[in-house]
Protein backbone atom coordinates (compact mmCIF):
# COMPACT_ATOMS: atom_id res chain seq x y z
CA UNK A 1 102.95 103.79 122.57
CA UNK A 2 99.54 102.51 120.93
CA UNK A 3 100.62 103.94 117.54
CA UNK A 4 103.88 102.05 117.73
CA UNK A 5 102.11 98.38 118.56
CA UNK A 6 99.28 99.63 116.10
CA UNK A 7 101.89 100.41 113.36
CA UNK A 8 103.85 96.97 113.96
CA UNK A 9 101.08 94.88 113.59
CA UNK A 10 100.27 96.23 110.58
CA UNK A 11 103.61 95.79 109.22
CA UNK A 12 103.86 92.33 110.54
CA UNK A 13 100.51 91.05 109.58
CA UNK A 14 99.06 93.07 106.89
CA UNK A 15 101.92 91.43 104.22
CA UNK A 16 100.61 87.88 105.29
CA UNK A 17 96.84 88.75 105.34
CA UNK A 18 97.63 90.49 101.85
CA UNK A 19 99.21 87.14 100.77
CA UNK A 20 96.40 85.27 102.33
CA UNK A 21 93.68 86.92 99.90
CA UNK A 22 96.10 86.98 97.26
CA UNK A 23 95.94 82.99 97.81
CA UNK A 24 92.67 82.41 98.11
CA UNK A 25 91.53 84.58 95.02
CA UNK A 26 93.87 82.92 92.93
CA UNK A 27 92.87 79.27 93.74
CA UNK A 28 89.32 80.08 92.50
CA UNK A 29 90.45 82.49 89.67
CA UNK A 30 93.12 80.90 87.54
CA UNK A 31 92.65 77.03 87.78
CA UNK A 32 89.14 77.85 86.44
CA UNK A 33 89.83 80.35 83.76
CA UNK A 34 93.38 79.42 82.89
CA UNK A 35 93.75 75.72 83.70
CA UNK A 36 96.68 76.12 86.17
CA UNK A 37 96.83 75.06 89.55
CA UNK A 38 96.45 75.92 92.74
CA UNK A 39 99.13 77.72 94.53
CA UNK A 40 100.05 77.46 98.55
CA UNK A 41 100.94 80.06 100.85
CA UNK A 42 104.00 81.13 100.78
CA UNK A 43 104.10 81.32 96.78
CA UNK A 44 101.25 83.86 96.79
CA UNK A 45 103.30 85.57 99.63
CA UNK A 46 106.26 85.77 97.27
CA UNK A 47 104.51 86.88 94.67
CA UNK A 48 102.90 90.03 96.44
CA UNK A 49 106.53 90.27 97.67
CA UNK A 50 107.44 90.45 94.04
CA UNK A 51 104.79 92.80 92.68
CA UNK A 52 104.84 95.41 95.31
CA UNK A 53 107.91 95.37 94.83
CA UNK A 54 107.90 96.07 91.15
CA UNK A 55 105.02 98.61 91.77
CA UNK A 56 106.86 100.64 93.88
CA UNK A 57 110.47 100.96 93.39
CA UNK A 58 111.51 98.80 96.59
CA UNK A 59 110.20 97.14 99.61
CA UNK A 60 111.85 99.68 102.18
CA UNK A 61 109.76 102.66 100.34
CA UNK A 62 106.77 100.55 100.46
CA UNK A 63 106.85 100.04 104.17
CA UNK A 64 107.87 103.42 105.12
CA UNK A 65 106.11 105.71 102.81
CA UNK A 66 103.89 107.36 104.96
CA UNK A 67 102.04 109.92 102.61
């Protein structure tokens, strides 16, 4: 039963602590280095939506591969 909560929370908040980072290293990456600007949330989620996605064939493999 622990495994099962332990395994959901992972699943529900490692995608939005992965965005979070993603976020935050971008607003003090790219403005500086690039000139562009700083993005919010839920367009850094998307966007680790769209590369893991793109890195690994498909979101369903990405949350169930359990090599």
């Amino acid at each position: 039963m622990f495994f099962v909560f332990f395994l959901a929370t992972i699943v529900i908040f490692g995608p939005l602590f992965g965005a979070a980072i993603f976020q935050w290293l971008w607003n003090i990456t790219m403005p500086e280095a690039f000139g562009l600007r700083q993005i919010r949330f839920w367009v850094a989620f998307r966007l680790l939506l769209i590369a893991a996605f793109l890195t690994s064939g498909g979101l369903i493999r990405l949350a169930f591969d359990l090599r």
